[in-house]
C-alpha atoms as a PDB file:
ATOM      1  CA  UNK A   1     145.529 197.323 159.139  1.00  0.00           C
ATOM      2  CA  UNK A   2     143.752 194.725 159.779  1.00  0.00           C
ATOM      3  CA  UNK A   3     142.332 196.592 163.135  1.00  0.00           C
ATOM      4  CA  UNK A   4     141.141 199.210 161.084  1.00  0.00           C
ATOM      5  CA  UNK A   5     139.389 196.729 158.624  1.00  0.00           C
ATOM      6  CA  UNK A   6     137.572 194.888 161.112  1.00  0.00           C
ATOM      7  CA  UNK A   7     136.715 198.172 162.893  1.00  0.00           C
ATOM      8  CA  UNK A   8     134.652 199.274 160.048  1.00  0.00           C
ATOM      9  CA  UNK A   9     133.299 195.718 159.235  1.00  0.00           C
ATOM     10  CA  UNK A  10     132.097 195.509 162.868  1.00  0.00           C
ATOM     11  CA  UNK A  11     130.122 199.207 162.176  1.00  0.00           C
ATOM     12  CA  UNK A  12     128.714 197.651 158.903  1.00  0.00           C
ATOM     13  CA  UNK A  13     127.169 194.869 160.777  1.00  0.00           C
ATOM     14  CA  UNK A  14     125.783 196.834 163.183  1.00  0.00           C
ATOM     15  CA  UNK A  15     125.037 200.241 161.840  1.00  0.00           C
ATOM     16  CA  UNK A  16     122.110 201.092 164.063  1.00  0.00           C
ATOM     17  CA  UNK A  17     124.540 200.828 166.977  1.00  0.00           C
ATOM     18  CA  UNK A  18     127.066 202.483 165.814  1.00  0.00           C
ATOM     19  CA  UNK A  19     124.634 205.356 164.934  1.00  0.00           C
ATOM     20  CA  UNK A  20     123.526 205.407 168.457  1.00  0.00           C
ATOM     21  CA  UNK A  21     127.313 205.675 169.478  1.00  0.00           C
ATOM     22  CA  UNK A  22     128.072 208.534 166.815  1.00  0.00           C
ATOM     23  CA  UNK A  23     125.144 210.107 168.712  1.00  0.00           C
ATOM     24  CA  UNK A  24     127.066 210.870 171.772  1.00  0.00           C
ATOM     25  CA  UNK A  25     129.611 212.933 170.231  1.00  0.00           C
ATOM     26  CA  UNK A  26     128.137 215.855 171.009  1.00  0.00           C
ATOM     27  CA  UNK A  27     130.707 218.676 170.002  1.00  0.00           C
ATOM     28  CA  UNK A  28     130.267 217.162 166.446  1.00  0.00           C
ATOM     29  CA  UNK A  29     127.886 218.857 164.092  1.00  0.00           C
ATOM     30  CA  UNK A  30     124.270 216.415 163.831  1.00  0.00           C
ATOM     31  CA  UNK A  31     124.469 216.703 160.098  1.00  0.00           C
ATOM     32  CA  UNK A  32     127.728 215.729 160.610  1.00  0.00           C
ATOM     33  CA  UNK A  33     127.023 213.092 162.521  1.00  0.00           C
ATOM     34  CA  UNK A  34     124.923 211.546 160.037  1.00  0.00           C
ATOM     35  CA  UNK A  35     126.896 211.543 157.238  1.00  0.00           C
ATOM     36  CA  UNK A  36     129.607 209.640 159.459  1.00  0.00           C
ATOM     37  CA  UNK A  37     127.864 206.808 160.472  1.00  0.00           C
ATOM     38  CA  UNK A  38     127.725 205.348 156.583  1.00  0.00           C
ATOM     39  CA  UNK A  39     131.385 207.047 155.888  1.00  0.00           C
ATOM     40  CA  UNK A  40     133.273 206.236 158.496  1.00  0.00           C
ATOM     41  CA  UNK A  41     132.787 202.358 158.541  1.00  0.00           C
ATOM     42  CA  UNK A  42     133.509 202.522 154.516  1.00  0.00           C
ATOM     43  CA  UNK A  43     136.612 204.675 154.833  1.00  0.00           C
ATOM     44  CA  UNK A  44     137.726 202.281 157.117  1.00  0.00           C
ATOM     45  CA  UNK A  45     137.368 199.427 155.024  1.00  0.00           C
ATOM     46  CA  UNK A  46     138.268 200.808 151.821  1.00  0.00           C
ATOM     47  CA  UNK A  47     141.861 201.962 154.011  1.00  0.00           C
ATOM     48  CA  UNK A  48     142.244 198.025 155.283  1.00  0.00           C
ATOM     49  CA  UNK A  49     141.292 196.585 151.569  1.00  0.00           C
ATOM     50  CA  UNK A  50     143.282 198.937 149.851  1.00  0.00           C
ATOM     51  CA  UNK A  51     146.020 198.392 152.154  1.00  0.00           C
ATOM     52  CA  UNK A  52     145.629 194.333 151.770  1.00  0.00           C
ATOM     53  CA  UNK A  53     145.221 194.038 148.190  1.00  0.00           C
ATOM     54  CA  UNK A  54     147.921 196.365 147.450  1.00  0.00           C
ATOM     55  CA  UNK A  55     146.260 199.097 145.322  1.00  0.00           C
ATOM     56  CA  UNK A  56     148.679 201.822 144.908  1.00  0.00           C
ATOM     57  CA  UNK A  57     150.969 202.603 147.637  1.00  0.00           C
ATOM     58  CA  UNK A  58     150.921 200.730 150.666  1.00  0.00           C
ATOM     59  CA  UNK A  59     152.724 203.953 152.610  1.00  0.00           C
ATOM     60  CA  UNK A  60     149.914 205.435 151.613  1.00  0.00           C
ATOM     61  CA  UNK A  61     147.137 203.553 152.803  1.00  0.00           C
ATOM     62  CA  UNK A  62     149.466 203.463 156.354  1.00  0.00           C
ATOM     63  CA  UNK A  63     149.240 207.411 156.632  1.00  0.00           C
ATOM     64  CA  UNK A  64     145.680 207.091 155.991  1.00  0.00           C
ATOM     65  CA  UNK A  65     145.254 204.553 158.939  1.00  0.00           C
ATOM     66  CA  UNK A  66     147.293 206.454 160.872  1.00  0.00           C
ATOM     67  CA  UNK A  67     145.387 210.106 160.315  1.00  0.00           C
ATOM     68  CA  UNK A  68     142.240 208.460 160.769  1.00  0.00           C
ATOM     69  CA  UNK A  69     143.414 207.029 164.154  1.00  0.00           C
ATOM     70  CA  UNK A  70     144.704 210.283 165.240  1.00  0.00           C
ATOM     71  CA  UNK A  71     141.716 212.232 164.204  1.00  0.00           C
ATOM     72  CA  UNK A  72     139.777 209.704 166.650  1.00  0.00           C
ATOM     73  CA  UNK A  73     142.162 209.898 168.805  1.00  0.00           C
ATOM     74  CA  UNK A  74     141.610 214.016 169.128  1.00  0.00           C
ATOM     75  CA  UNK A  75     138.089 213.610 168.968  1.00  0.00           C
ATOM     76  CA  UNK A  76     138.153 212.011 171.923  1.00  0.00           C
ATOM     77  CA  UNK A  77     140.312 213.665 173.789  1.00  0.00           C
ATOM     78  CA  UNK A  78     138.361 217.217 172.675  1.00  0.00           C
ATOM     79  CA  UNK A  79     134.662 215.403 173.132  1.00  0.00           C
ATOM     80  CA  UNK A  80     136.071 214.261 176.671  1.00  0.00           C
ATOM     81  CA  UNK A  81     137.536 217.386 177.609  1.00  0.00           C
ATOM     82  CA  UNK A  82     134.719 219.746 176.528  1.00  0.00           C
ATOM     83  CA  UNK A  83     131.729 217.468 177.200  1.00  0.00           C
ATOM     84  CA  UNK A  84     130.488 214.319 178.288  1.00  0.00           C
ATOM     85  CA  UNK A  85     133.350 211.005 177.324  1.00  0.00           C
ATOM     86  CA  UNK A  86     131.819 209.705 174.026  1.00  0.00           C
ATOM     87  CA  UNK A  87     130.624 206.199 174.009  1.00  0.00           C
ATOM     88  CA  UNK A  88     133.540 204.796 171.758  1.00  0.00           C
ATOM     89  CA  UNK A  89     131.955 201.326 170.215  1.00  0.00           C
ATOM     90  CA  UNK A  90     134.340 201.025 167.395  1.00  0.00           C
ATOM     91  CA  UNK A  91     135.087 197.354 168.647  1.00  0.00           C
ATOM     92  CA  UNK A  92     131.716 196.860 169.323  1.00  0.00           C
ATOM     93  CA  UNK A  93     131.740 193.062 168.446  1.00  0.00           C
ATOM     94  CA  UNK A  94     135.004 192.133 169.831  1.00  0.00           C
ATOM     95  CA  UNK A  95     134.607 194.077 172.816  1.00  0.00           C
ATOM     96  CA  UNK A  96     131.397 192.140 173.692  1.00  0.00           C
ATOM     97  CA  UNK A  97     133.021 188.899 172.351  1.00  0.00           C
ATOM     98  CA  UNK A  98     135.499 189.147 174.703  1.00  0.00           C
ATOM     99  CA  UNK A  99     133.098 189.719 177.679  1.00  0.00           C
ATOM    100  CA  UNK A 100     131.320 186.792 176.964  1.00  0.00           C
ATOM    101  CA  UNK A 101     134.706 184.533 176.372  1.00  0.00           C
ATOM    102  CA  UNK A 102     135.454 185.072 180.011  1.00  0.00           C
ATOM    103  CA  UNK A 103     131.301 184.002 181.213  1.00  0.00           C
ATOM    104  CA  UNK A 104     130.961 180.363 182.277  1.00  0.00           C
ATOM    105  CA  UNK A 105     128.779 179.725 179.687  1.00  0.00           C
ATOM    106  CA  UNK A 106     131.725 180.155 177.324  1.00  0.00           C
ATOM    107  CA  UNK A 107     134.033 178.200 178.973  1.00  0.00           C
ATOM    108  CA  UNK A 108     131.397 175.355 179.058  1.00  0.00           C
ATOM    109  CA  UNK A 109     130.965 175.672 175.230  1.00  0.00           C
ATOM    110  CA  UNK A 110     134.696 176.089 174.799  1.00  0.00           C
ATOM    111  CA  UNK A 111     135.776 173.302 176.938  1.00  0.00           C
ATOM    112  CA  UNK A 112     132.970 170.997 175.159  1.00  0.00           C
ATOM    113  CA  UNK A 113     134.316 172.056 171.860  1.00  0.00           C
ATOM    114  CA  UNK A 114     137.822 170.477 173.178  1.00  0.00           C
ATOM    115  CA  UNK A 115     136.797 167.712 174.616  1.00  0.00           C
ATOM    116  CA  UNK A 116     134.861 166.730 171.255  1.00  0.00           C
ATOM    117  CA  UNK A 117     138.003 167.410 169.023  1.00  0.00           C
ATOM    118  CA  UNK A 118     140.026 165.317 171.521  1.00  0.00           C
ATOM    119  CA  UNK A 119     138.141 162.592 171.465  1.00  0.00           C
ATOM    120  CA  UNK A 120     137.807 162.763 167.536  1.00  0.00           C
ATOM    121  CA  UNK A 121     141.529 162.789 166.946  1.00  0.00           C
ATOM    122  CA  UNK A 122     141.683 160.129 169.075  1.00  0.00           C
ATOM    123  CA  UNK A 123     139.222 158.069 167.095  1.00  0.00           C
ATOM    124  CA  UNK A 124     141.205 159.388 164.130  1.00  0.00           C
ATOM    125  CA  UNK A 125     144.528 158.107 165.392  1.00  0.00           C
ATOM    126  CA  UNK A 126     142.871 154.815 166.381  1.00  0.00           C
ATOM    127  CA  UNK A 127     141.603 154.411 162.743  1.00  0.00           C
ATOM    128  CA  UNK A 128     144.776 155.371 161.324  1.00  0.00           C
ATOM    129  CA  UNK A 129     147.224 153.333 163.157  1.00  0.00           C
ATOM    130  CA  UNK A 130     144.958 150.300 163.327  1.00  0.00           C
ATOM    131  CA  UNK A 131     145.764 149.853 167.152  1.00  0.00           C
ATOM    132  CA  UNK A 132     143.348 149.397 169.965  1.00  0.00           C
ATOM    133  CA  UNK A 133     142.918 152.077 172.439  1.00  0.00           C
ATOM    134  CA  UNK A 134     144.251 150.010 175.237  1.00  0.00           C
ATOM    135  CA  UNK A 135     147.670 147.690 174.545  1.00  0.00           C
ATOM    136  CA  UNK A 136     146.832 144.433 176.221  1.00  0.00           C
ATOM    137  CA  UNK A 137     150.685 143.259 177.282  1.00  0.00           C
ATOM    138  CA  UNK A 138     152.139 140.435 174.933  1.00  0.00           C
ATOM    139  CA  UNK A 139     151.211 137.165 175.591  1.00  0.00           C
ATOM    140  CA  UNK A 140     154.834 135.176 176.879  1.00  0.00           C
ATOM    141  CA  UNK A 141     155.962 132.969 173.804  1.00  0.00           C
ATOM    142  CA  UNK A 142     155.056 129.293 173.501  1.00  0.00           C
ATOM    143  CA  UNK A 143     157.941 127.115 173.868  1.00  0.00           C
ATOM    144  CA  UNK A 144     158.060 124.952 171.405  1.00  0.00           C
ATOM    145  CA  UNK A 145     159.339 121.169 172.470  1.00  0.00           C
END
């Protein structure tokens, strides 16, 4: 559900490009069309929140999910058969997310983000125990005479 939830939170965010995705489904009616760039994204959420917050039957809001994601499913398969492949952004910002998590600049800001929560638990764990970062080795006991 929670797929299905972000999937229309992701076309809320960025309804112009979804609208320019919707536009390549060119077996589907332009009025159509329209109408499902606002509906589609709110269906979607209202199936994930109603699923979440328990409103009415959850079995319910699961056969929704799942008729949505076949319908998509055959629209697909139809708008790829018939026509042109449809440009599917329905993951829009996770899709690009994950293109950029694999760029070096990622892994430099990822990495840097480590390194600086390392080194702040280990001030942390300094602080906490009291001890110095480096154990000098004990000092042999005095005899006493």
């Amino acid at each position: 559900m929670i797929v299905i939830m972000f999937a229309g939170i992701t076309k809320l965010v960025e309804l112009d490009r979804f609208a320019r995705s919707v536009e390549t489904w060119t077996l589907v009616p332009s009025y159509i069309r329209s109408s499902a760039v606002l509906l589609v994204p709110i269906v979607e959420l209202a199936v994930g929140l109603g699923w979440f917050l328990g409103i009415g039957s959850r079995r319910a809001w699961l056969f929704c999910a799942g008729g949505l994601l076949a319908f998509y499913t055959a629209l697909i398969g139809v708008q790829s058969a018939a026509a042109s492949p449809p440009d599917c952004d329905c993951l829009g910002l996770l899709l690009r997310h994950a293109e950029w998590m694999r760029s070096a600049q990622a892994a430099l800001v990822r990495n840097g983000l480590m390194l600086i929560l390392l080194l702040l638990g280990g001030v942390l764990a300094v602080s906490r125990e009291g001890k110095p970062w480096v154990q000098r080795s004990a000092q042999p006991a005095e005899v006493s005479k």
